[in-house]
C-alpha atoms as a PDB file:
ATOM      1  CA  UNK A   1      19.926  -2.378 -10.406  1.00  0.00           C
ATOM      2  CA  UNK A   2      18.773  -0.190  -7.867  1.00  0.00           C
ATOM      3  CA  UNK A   3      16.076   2.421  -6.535  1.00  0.00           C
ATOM      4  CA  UNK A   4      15.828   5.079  -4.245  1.00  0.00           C
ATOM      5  CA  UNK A   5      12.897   5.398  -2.748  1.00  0.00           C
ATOM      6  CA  UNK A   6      11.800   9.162  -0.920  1.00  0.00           C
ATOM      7  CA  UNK A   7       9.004   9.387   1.776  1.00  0.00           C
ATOM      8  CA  UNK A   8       6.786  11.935   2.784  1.00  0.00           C
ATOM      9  CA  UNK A   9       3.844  12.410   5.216  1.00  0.00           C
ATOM     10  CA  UNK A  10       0.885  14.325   3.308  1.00  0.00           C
ATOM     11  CA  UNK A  11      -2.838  15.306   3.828  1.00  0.00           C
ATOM     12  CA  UNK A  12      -3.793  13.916   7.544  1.00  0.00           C
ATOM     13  CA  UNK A  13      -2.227  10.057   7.386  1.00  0.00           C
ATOM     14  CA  UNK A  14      -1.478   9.967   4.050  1.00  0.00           C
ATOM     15  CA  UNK A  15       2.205   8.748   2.989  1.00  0.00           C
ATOM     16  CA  UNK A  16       3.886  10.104  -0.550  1.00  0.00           C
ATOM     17  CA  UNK A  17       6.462   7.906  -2.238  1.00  0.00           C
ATOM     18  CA  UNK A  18       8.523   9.226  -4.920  1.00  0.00           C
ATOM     19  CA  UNK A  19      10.823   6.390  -6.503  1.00  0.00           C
ATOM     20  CA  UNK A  20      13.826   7.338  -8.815  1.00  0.00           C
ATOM     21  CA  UNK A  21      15.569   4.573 -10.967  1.00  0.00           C
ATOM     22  CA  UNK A  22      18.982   5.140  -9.574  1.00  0.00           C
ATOM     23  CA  UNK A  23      20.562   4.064 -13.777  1.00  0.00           C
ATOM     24  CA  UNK A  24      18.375   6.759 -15.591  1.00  0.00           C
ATOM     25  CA  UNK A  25      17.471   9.001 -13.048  1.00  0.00           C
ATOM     26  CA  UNK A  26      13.463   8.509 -14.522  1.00  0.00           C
ATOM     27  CA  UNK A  27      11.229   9.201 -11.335  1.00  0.00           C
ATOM     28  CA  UNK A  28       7.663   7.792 -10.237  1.00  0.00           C
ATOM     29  CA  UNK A  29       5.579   8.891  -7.514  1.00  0.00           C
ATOM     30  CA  UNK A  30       3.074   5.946  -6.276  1.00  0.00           C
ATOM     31  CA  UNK A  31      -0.461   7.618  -6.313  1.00  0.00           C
ATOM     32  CA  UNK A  32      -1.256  11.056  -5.980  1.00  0.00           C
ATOM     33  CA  UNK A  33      -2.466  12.079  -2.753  1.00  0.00           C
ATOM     34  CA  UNK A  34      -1.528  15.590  -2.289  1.00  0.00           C
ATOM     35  CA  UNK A  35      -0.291  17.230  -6.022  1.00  0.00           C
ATOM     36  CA  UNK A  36       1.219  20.539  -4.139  1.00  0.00           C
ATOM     37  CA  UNK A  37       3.514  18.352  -1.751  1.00  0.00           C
ATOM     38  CA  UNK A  38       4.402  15.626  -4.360  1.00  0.00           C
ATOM     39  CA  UNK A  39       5.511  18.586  -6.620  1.00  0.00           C
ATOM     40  CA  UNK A  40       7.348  20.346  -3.754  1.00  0.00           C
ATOM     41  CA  UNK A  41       8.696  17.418  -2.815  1.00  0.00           C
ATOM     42  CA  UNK A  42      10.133  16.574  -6.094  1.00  0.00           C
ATOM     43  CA  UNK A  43      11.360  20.355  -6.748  1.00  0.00           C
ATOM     44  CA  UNK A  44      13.641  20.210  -3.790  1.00  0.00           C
ATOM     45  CA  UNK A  45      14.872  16.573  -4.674  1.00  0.00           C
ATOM     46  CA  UNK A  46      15.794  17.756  -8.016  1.00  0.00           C
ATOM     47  CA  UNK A  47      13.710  14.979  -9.705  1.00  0.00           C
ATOM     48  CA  UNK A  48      12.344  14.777 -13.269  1.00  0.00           C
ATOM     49  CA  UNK A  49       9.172  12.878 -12.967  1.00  0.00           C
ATOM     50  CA  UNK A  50       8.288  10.752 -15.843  1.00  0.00           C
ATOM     51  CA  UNK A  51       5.421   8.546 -14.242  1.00  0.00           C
ATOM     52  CA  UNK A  52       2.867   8.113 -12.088  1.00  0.00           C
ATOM     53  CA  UNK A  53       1.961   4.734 -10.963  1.00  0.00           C
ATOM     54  CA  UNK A  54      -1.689   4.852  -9.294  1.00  0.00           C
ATOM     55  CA  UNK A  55      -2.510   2.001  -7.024  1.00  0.00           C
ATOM     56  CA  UNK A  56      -6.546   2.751  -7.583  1.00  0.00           C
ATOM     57  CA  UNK A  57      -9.134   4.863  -8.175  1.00  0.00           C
ATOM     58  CA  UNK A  58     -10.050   6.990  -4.590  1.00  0.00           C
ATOM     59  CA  UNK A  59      -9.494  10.601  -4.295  1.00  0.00           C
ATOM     60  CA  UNK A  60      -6.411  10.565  -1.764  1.00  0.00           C
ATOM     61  CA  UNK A  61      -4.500   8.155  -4.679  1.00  0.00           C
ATOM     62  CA  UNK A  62      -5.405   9.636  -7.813  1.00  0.00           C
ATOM     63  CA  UNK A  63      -6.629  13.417  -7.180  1.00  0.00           C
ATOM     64  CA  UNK A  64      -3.662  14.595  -7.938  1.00  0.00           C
ATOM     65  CA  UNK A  65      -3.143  13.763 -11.104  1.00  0.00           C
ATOM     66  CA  UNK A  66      -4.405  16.376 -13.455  1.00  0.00           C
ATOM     67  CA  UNK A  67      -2.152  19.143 -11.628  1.00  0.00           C
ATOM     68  CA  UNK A  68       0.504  16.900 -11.450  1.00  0.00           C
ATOM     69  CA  UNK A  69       0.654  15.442 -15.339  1.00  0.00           C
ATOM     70  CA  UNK A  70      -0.273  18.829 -16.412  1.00  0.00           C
ATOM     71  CA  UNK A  71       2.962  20.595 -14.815  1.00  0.00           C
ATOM     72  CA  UNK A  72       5.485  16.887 -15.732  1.00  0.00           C
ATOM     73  CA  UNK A  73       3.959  15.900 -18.649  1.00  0.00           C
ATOM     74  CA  UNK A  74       4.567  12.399 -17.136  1.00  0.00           C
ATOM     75  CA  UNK A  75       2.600   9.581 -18.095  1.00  0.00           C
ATOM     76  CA  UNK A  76      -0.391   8.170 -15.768  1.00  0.00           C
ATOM     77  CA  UNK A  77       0.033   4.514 -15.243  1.00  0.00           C
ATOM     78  CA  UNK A  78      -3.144   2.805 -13.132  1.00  0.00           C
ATOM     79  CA  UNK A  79      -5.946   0.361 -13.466  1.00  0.00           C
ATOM     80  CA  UNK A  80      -8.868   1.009 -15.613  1.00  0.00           C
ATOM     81  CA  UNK A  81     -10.957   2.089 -12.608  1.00  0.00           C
ATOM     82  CA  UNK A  82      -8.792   5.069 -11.898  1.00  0.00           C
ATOM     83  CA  UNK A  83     -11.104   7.025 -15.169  1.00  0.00           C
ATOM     84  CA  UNK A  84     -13.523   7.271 -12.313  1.00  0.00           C
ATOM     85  CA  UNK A  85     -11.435  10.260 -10.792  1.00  0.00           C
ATOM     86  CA  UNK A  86     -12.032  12.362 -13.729  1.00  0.00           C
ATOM     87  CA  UNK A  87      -9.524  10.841 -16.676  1.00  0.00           C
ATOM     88  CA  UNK A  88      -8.332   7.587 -18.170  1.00  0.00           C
ATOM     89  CA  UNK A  89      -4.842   6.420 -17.202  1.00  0.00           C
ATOM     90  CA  UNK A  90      -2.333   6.854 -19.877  1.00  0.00           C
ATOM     91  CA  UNK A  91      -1.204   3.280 -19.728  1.00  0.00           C
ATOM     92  CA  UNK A  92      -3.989   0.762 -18.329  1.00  0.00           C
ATOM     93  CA  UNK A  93      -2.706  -1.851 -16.497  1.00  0.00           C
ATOM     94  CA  UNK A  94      -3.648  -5.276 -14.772  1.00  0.00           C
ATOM     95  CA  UNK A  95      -2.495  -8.326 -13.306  1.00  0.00           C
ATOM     96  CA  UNK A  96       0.591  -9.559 -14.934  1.00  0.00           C
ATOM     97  CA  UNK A  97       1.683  -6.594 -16.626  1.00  0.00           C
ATOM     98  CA  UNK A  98       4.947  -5.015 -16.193  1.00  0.00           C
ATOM     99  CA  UNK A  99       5.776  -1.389 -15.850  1.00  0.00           C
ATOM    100  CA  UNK A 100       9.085   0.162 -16.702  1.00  0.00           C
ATOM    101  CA  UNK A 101      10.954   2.871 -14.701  1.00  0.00           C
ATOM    102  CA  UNK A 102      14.206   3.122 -16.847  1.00  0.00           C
ATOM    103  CA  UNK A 103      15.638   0.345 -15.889  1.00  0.00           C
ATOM    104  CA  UNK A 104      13.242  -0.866 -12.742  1.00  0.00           C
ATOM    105  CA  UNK A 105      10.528  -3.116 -13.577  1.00  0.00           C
ATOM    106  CA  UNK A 106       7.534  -3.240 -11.561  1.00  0.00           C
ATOM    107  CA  UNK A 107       5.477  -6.209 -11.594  1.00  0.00           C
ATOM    108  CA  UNK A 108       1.547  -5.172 -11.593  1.00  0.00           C
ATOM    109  CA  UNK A 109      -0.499  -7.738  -9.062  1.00  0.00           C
ATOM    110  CA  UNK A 110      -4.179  -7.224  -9.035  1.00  0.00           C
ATOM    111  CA  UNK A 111      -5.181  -6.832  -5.607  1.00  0.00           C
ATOM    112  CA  UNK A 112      -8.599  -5.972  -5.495  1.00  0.00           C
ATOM    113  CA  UNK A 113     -11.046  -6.023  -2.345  1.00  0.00           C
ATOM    114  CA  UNK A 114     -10.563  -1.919  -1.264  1.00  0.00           C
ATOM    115  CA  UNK A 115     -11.541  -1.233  -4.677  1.00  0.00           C
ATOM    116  CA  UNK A 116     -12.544  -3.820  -6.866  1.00  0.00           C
ATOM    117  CA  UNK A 117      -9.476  -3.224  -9.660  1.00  0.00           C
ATOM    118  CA  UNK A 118      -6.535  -2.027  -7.000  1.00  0.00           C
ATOM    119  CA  UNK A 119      -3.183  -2.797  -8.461  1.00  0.00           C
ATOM    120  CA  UNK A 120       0.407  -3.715  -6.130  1.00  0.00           C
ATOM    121  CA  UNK A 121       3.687  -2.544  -8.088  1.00  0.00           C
ATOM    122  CA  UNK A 122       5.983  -5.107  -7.020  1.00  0.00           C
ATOM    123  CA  UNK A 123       9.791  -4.228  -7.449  1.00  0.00           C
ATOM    124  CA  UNK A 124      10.994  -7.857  -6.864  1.00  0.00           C
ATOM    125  CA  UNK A 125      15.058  -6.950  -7.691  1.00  0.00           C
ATOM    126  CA  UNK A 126      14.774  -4.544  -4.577  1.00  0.00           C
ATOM    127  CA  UNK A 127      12.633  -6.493  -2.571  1.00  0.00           C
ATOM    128  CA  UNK A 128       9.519  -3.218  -2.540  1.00  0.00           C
ATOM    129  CA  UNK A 129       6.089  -3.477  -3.336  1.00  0.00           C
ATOM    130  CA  UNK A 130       3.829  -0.871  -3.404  1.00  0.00           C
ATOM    131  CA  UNK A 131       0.588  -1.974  -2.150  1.00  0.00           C
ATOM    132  CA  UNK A 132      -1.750   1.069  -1.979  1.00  0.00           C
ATOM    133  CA  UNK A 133      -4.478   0.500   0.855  1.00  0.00           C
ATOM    134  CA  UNK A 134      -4.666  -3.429   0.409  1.00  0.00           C
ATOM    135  CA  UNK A 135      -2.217  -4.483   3.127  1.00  0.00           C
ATOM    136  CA  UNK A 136      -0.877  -2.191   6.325  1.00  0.00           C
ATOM    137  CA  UNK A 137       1.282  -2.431   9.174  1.00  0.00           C
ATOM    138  CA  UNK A 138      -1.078  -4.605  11.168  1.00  0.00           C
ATOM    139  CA  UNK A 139      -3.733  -3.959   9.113  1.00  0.00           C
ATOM    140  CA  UNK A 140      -5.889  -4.332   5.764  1.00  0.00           C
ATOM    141  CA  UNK A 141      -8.325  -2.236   3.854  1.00  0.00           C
ATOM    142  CA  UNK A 142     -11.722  -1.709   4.327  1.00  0.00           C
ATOM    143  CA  UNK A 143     -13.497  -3.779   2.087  1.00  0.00           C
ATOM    144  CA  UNK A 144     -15.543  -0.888   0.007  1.00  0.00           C
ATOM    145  CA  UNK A 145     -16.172  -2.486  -2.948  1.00  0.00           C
ATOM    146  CA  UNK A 146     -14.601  -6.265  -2.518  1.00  0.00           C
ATOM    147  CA  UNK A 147     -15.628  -9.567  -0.961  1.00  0.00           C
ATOM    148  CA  UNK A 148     -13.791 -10.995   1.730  1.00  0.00           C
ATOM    149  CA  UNK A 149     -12.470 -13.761  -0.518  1.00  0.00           C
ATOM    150  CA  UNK A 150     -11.589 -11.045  -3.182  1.00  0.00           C
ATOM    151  CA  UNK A 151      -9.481  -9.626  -0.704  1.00  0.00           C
ATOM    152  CA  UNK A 152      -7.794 -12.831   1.029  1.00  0.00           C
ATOM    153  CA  UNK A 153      -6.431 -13.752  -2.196  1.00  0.00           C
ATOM    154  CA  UNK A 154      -5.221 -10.541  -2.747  1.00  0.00           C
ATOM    155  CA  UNK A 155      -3.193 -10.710   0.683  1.00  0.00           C
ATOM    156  CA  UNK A 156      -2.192 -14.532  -0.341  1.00  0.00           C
ATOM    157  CA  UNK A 157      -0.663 -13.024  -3.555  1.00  0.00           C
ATOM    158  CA  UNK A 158       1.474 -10.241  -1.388  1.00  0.00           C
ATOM    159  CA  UNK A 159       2.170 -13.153   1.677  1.00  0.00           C
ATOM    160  CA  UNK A 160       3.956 -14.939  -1.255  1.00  0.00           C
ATOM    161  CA  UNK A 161       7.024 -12.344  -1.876  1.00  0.00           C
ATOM    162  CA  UNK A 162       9.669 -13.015  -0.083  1.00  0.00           C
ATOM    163  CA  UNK A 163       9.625 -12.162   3.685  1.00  0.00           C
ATOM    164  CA  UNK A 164      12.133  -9.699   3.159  1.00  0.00           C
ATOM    165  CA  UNK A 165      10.159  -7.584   1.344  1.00  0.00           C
ATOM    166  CA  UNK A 166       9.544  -4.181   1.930  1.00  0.00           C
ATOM    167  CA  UNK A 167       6.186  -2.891   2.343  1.00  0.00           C
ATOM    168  CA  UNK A 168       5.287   0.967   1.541  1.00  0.00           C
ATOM    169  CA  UNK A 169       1.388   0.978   2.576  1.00  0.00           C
ATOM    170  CA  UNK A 170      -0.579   4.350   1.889  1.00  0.00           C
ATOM    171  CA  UNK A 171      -1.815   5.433   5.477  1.00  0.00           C
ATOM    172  CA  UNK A 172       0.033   6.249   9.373  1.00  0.00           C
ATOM    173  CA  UNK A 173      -2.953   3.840  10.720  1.00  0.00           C
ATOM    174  CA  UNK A 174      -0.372   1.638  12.582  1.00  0.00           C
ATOM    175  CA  UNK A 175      -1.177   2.690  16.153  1.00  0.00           C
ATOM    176  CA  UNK A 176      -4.927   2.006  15.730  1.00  0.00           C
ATOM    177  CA  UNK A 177      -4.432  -1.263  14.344  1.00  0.00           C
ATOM    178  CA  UNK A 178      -2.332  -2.103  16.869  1.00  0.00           C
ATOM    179  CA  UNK A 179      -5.065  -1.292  19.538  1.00  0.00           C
ATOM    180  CA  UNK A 180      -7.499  -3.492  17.607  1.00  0.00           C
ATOM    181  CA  UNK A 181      -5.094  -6.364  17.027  1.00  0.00           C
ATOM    182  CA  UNK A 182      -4.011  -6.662  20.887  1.00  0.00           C
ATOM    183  CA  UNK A 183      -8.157  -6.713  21.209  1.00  0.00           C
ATOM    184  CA  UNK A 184      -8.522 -10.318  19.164  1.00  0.00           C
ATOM    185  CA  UNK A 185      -4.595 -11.826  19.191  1.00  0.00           C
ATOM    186  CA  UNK A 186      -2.884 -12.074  22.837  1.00  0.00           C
ATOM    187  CA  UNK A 187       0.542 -13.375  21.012  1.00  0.00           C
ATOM    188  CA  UNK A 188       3.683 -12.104  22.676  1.00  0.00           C
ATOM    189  CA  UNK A 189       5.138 -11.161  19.429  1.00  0.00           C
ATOM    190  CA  UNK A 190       2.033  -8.991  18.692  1.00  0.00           C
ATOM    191  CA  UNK A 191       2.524  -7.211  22.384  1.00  0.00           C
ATOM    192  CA  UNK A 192       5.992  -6.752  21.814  1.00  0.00           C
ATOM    193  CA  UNK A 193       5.652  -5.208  18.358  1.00  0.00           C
ATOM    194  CA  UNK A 194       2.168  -3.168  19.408  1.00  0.00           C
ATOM    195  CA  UNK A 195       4.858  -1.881  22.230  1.00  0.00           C
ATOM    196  CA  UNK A 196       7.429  -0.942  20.091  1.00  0.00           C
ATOM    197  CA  UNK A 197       4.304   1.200  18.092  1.00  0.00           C
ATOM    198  CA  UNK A 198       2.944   3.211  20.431  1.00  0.00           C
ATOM    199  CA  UNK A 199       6.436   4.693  21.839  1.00  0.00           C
ATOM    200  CA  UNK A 200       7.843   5.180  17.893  1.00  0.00           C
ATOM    201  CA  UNK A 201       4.209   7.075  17.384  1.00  0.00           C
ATOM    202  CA  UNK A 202       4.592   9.042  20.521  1.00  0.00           C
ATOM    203  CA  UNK A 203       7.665  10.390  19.392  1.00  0.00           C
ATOM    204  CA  UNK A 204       6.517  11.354  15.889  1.00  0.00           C
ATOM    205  CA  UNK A 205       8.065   8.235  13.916  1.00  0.00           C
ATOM    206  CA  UNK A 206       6.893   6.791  10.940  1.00  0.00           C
ATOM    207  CA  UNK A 207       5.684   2.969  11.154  1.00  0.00           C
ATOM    208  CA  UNK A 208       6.417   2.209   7.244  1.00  0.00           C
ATOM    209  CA  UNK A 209       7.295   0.844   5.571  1.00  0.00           C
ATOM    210  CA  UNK A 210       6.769  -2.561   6.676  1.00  0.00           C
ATOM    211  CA  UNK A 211       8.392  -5.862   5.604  1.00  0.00           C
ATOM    212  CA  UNK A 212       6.314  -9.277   4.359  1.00  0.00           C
ATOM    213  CA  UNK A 213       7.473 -11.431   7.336  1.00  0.00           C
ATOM    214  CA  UNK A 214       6.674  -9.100   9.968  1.00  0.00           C
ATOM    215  CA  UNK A 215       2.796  -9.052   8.602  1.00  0.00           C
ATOM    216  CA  UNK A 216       2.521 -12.822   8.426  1.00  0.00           C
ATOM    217  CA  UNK A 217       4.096 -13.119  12.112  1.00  0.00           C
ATOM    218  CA  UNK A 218       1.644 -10.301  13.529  1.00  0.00           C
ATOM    219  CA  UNK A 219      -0.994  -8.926  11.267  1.00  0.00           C
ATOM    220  CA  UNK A 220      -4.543 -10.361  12.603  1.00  0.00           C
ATOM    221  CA  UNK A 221      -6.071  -9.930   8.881  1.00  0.00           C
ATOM    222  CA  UNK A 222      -2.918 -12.399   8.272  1.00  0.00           C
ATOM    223  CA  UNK A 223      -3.556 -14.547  11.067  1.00  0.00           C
ATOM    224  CA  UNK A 224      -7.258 -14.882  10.927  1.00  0.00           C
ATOM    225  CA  UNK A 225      -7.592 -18.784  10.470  1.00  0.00           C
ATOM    226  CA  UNK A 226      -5.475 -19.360  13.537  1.00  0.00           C
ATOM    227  CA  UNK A 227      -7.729 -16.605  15.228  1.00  0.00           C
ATOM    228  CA  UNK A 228     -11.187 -17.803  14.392  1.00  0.00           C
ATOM    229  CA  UNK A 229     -10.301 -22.051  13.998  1.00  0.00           C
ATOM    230  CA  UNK A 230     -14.125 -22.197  14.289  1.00  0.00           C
ATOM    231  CA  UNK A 231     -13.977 -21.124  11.101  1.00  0.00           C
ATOM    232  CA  UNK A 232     -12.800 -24.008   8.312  1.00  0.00           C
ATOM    233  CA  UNK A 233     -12.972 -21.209   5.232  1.00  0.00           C
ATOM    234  CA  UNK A 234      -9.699 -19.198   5.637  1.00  0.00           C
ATOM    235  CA  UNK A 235     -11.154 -16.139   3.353  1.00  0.00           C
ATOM    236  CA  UNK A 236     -14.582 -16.669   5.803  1.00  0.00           C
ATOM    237  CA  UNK A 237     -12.205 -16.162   8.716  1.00  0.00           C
ATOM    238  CA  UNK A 238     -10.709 -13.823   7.071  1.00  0.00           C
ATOM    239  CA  UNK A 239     -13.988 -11.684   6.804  1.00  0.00           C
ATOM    240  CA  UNK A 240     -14.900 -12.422  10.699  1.00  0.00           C
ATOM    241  CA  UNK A 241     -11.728 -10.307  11.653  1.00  0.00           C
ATOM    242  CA  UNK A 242     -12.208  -7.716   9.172  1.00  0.00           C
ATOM    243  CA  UNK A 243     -15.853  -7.461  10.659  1.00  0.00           C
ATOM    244  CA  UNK A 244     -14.671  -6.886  14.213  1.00  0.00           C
ATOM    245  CA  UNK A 245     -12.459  -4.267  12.742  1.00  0.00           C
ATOM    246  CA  UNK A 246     -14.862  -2.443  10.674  1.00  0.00           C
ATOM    247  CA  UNK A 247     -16.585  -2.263  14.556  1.00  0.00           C
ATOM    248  CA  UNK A 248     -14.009  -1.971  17.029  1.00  0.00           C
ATOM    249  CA  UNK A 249     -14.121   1.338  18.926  1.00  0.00           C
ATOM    250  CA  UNK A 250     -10.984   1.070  20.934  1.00  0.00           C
END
């Protein structure tokens, strides 16, 4: 059983994944950020796309997915919140249900706290999740709609999988996050990674995807009880650091 998995760098720091099921040759792209790219993307990959999987409902996940159903006729797979874009998904899913890419299955996490209903798609054969603006290289999403504790046990459920797991986040916000996490964590493996950042950035690289064990070893939002030990609630903690983030200027 295998995938491969095809990365692209869309709208201003948006990433697009397409994923084809190596056995069928059935293709997915995860959200729907830019429908002109994704469809470029997948005309000079030679790809028949039979799904999209979104991750949640904002614009820069789901807007594409009129253009793009209407010129695949693929099906729209996504939590019930993604209606809010315009149109219901074609398959609504949740936590615990199971997608199928030929022969791939995706495990569906909810991993609200960006959005209340954000999903995960969770390739656990391959060792991929697809994690949509919950979890980042160094970072976490804004809490829009969530509560800190909605979101901390969203992260719990994606610090669970394996450490080898490979993370494809949504957004090139690496370098930032970096700057913000040197500003509340002076750990030498933070430095050493935030090092390796900046000069891969300066030269145009891409930061993700990420991998499990590299977040829980450096990721403040991660870290945050060992940050703030003032703090005895871990999600409470949790929410100091994301404060300080939604703040920091640096």
């Amino acid at each position: 059983m295998s995938i491969t998995i095809h990365q692209f760098p869309c709208l201003s720091d948006n990433y697009g994944f397409l994923v084809r099921d190596d056995a069928t040759g059935q293709a997915a792209c995860i959200d729907t950020p830019d429908a002109a790219a994704i469809l470029r993307e997948l005309n000079s990959l030679g790809w028949t796309l039979t799904h999209i999987l979104n991750t949640h409902w904002h614009p820069d996940h789901a807007g594409g997915n009129a253009e793009i159903k209407a010129a695949t006729g693929c099906t729209v797979v996504g939590p019930a919140e993604v209606e809010r874009i315009g149109t219901a998904p074609d398959q609504v899913v949740a936590d615990g249900d199971v997608v199928m890419l030929g022969e791939t299955t995706f495990a569906v996490l909810d991993t609200g706290g960006h959005t209340l209903g954000h999903v995960s798609y969770v390739d656990a054969a391959d060792d991929v999740a697809f994690v949509g603006d919950t979890l980042f290289a160094l970072g976490c999403g804004r809490l829009f709609e969530g509560t800190p504790q909605q979101m901390w046990t969203s992260l719990a459920k994606l610090t669970a999988l394996p450490d080898q797991t490979a993370v494809y986040c949504a957004h090139e916000y690496t370098a930032s996050n970096a700057r913000f996490a040197l500003s509340v964590d002076a750990d030498p493996a933070l430095k050493a990674r935030a090092d390796t950042i900046f000069a891969a950035r300066e030269k145009g690289e891409w930061t993700v995807p990420t991998s499990i064990g590299l977040e829980k070893a450096t990721n403040p939002f991660l870290r945050a009880p060992l940050l703030r030990p003032d703090i005895a609630d871990p999600a409470e903690a949790f929410g100091a650091v994301r404060a300080a983030k939604d703040s920091f200027q640096g």
